[in-house]
Each structure stands twice: as C-alpha cells, then as structure tokens.
Protein backbone atom coordinates (compact mmCIF):
# COMPACT_ATOMS: atom_id res chain seq x y z
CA UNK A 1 38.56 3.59 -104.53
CA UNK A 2 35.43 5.85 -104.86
CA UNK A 3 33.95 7.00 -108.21
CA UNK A 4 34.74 10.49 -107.55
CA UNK A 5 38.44 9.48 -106.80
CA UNK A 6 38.49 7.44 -110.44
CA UNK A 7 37.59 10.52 -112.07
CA UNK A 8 40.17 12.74 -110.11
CA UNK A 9 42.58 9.96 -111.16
CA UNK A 10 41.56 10.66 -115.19
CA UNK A 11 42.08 14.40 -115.03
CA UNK A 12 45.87 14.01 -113.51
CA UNK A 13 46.73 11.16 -116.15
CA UNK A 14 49.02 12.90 -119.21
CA UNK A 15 48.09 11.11 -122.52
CA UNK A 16 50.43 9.85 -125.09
CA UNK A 17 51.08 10.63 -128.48
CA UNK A 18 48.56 7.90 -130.55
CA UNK A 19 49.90 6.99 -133.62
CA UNK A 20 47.48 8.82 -136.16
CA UNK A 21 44.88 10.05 -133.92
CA UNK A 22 45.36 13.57 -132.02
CA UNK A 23 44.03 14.14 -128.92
CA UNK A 24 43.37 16.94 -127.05
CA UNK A 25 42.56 18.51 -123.89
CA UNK A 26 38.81 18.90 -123.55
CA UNK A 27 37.72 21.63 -121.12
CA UNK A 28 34.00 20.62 -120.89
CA UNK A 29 34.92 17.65 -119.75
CA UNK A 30 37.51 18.52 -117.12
CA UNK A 31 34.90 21.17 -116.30
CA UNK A 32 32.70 18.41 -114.90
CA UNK A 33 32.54 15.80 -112.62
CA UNK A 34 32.22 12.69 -114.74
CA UNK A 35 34.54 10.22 -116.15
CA UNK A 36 33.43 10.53 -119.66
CA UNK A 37 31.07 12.83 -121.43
CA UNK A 38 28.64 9.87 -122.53
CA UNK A 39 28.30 9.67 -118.35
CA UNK A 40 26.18 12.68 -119.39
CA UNK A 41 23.26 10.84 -120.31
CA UNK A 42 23.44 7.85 -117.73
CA UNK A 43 25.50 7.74 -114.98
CA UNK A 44 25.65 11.44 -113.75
CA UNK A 45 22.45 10.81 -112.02
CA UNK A 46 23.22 7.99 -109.68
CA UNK A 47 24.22 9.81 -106.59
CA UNK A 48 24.41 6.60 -104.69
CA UNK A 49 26.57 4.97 -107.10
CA UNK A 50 29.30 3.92 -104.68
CA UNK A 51 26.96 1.72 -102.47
CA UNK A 52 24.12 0.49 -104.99
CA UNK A 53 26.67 0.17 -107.87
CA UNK A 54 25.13 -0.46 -111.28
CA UNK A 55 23.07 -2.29 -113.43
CA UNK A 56 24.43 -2.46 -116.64
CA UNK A 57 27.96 -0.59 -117.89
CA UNK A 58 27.34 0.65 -121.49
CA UNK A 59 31.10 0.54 -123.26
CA UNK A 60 31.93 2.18 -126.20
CA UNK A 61 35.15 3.07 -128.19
CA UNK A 62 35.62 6.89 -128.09
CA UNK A 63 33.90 9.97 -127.68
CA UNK A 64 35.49 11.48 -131.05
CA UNK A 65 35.62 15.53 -131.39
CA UNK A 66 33.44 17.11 -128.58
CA UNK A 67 33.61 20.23 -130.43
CA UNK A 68 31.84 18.47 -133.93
CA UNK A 69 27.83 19.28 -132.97
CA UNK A 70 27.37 22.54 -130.56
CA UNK A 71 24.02 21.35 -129.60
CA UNK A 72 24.99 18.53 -127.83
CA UNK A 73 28.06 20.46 -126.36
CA UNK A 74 25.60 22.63 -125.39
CA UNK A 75 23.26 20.41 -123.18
CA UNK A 76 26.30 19.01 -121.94
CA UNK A 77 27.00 22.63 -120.45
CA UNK A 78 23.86 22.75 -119.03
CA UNK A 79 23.53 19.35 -117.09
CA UNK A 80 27.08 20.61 -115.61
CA UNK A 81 25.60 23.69 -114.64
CA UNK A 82 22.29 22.61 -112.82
CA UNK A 83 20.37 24.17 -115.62
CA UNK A 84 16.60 22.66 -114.94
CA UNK A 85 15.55 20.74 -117.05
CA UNK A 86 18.81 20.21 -119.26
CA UNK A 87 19.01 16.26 -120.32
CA UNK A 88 21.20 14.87 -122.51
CA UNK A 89 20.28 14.81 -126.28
CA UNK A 90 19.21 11.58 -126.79
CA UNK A 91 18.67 12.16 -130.59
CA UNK A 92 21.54 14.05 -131.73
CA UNK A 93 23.27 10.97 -133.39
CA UNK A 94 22.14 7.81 -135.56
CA UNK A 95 24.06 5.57 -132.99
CA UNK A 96 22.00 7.04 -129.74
CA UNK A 97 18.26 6.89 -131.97
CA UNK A 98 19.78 2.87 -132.26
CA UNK A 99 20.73 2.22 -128.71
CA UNK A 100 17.17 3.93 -127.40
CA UNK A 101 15.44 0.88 -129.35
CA UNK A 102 18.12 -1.33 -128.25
CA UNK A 103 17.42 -0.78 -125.12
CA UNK A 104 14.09 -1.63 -125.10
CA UNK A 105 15.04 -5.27 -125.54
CA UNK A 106 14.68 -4.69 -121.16
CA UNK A 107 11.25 -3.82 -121.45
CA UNK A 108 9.11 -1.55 -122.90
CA UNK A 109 9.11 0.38 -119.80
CA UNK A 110 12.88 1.40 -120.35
CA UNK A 111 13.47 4.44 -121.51
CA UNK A 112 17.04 5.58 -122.20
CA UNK A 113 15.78 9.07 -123.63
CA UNK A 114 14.38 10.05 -119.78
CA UNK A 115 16.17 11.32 -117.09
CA UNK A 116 15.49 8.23 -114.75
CA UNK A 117 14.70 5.31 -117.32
CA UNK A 118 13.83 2.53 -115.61
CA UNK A 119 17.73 0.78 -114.69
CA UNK A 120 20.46 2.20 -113.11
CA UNK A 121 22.68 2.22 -116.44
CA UNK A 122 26.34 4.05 -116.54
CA UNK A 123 27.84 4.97 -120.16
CA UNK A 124 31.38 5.61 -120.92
CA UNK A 125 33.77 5.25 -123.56
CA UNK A 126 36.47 2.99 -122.87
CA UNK A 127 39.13 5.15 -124.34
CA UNK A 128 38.77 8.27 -122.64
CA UNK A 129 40.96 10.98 -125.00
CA UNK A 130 39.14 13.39 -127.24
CA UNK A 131 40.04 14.13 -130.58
CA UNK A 132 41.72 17.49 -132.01
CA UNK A 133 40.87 16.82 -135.67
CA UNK A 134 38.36 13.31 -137.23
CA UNK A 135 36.06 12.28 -135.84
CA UNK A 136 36.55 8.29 -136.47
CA UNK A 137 38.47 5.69 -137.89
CA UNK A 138 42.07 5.18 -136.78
CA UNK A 139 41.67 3.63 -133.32
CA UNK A 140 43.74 0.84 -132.36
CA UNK A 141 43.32 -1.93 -129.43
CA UNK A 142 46.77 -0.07 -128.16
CA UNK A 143 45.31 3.23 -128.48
CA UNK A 144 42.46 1.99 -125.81
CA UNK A 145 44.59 0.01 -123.49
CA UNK A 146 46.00 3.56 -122.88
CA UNK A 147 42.90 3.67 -120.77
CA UNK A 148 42.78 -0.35 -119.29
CA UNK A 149 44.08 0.95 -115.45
CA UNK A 150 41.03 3.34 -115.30
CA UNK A 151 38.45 0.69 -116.65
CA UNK A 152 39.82 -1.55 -114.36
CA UNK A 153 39.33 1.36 -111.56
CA UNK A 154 35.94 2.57 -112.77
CA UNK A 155 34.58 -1.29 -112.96
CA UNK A 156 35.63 -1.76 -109.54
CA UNK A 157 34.24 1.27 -107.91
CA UNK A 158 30.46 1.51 -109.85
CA UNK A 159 30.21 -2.40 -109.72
CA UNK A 160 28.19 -3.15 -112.77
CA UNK A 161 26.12 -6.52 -112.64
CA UNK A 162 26.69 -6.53 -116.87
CA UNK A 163 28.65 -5.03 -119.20
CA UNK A 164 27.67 -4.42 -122.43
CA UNK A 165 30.36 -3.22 -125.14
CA UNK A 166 29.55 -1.62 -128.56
CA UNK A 167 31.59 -3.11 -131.43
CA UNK A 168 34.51 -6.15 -131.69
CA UNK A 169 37.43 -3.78 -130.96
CA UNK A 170 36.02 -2.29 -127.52
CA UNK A 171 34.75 -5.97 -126.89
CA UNK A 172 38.05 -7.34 -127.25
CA UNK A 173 39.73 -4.99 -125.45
CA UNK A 174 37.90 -5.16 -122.12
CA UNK A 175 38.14 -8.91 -122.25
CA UNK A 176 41.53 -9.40 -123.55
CA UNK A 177 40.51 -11.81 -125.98
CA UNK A 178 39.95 -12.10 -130.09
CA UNK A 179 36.45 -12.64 -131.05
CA UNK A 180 36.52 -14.61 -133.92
CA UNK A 181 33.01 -14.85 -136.06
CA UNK A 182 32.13 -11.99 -134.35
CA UNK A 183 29.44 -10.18 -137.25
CA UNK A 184 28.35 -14.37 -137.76
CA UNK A 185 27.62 -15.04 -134.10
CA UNK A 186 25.73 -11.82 -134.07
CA UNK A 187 24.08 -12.65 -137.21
CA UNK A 188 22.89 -16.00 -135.43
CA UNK A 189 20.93 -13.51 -132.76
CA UNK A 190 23.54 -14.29 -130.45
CA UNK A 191 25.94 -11.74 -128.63
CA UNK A 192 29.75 -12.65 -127.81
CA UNK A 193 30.35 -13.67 -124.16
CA UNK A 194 33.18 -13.77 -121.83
CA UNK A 195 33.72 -12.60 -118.27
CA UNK A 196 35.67 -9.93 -116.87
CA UNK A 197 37.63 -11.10 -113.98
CA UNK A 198 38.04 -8.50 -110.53
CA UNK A 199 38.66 -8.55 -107.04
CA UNK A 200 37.44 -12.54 -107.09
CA UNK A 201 34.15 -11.86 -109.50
CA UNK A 202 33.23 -12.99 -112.56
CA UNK A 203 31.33 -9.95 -114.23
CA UNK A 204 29.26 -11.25 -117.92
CA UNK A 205 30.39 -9.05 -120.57
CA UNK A 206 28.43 -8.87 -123.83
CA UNK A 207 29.73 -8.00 -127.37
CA UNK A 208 27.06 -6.33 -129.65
CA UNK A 209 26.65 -4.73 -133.22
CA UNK A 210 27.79 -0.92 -132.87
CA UNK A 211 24.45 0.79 -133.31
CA UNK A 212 26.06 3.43 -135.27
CA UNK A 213 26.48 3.40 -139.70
CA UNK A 214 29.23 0.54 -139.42
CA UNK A 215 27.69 -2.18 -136.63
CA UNK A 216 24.21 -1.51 -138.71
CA UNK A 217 25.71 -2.05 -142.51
CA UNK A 218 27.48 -5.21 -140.85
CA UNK A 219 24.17 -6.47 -139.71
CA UNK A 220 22.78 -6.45 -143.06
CA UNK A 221 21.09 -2.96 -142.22
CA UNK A 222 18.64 -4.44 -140.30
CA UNK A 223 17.45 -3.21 -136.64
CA UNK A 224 15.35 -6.18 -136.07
CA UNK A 225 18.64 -8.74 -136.66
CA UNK A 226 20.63 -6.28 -134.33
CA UNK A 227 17.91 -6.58 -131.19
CA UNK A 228 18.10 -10.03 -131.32
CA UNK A 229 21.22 -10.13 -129.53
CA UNK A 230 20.10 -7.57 -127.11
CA UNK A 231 16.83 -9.96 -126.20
CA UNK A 232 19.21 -13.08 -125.26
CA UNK A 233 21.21 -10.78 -123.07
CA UNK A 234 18.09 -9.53 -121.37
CA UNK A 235 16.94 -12.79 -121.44
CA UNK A 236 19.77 -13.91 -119.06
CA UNK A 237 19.84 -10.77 -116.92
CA UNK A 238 16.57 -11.20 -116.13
CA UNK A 239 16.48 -15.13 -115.40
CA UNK A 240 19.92 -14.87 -113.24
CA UNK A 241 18.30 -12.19 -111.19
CA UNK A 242 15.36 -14.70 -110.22
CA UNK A 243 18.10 -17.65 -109.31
C-alpha cells in the first residue's frame, strides 16, 4: 500500500460515536492530500516518500478543533493551494515553540521551523478525528485505537527508521503496552523504549514528555530536563546509523 492510498483509505473510514468527545467532519482536511493536518508542517514535502521512506515519525494524540486559531487554518489553506511561500506556522502554539528546541537535540543544523530542515521527518496525530466542540482532555486509549489499522497502514507505507510519540497515552497506544514510571524514567533523562513490530521489523519507538502545558508542568517546568531524553534518542540514532 502507497501513502496516497493510506490517505484515500482515511477519507472513506466513517467514525464512531467517542464517548465524550465529538468529532466532526473537517473539510480542510479532506480538502487536501495528507493524512493528518500536522503532515502540514513535515511530511507534505517528501514527494519521494514511498521509496526513501522516513527518518523519524513524530506521533501525537489529536489534532483537537481545527477551527480554534484561523491563522494557522489559514496557512494550512495556503500550503494546499500552492500559495508560494506558505509554510506551516511553526509558532502558533506553546507545544510547536517546544518541539522546535526539541528537535535540536539532532543537531544544531535541524531546523523544524524551515521548509526542508535538515531530516526527512513526517508528523501526524495518531488519532485522526477532529473535534466539534474542546479542544482537549477526554481522550481515551479506545478512542485512539479507533485509528490502530491506519497507523499500522501509514507505518508500513512511509517506513520510518524511529518513531517518536508525544505523551504516555499515544506511547502506549502504538506499542500496546503500559508504561509504568513513565514522568520518573523521563525525569532520569531517559525516554521509554519498546519496538513496534511489522512486516518482520523491529522499528525503536520512543516515549517523551508532551512539549505542550501538561508534559512541561510534569517535567518540573523545565526545558533543559525535557531535552535530555531527546539527546539519548539522538544519541542512538546517530550511533546505529554508523554500525
């Protein structure tokens, strides 16, 4: 299966009624081309995606209400329509400021906020509804696994060599597992670490501190504590790709 054919796959699926959280049918999305609207900022530009693949795969847990800032909605518009120059707004939100220094744990050379920024990186939420009314809290490990057949799908086709996943709940969800001490082992500069097992390969997935208000709070509100376990996973990228 092709990326493109993953995405077709997404716009026919109907979703459920989720417990507390309304979802609804977003038309800038299905407007598009992409599998998520945080594909937007990475991902979209990888043209070649089916035959290079992917360096890392950025997870989080939802996109929320993609009607809640019109500025970003707005860009969003524009990288669909070919507008030049349109990227995505890489400072619209507390968590993206956080993942541009994040990021950085791959070298200072990487920069998330460019067009091209040094990797080829792919974003995306894993659960892939949009919601009518809040914008967080209520999400549910069943909620997500709404969306497990089209992870499963989308891993296979972009072929990441890493996956990286904001937060315990989207952690535990693409790895099937409970994370237990999952704040202490962060805490300890160390990020959570299974493997996610597909077509015969063993793909390192890495649990981190959301870098929005929550992940940062948890991490005693300090940036430097949260980088720490983005360094060892960079660490290990790097030194596996010299093996």
């Amino acid at each position: 299966m092709k990326y493109v054919d993953v995405v077709n796959k997404a716009k026919q699926q109907k979703r459920p009624k989720s417990g507390k959280i309304k979802f609804k049918d977003c038309k800038i999305w299905r407007n598009g081309n992409q599998i998520n609207l945080w594909t937007y900022w990475h991902g979209y530009q990888l043209k070649d995606i089916d035959e290079k693949g992917v360096d890392i795969l950025l997870v989080g847990q939802d996109w929320g209400n993609p009607d809640r800032i019109p500025k970003v909605r707005k860009c969003l518009e524009d990288i669909q329509s070919g507008v030049e120059g349109a990227q995505y707004m890489s400072d619209a939100s507390v968590t993206d400021k956080r993942l541009v220094k994040m990021f950085k744990a791959f070298g200072e050379a990487i920069d998330i906020t460019k067009v091209n920024p040094g990797m080829r990186l792919f974003f995306t939420n894993y659960c892939l509804g949009y919601r009518a009314e809040s914008e967080t809290g209520g999400m549910t490990k069943t909620i997500m696994r709404q969306d497990k057949e089209l992870f499963d799908d989308l891993v296979r086709a972009i072929k990441p060599k890493i996956i990286i996943c904001l937060g315990k709940i989207t952690y535990e969800v693409v790895v099937n597992q409970v994370a237990k001490d999952y704040i202490q082992t962060l805490w300890e500069g160390k990020p959570y670490k299974a493997y996610y097992h597909v077509d015969g390969k063993d793909i390192p997935v890495y649990g981190v501190a959301h870098p929005g208000s929550r992940g940062y709070y948890n991490m005693g509100c300090d940036e430097n504590r949260m980088k720490k376990a983005w360094d060892s996973i960079a660490a290990e990228y790097y030194g596996n790709a010299k093996k």
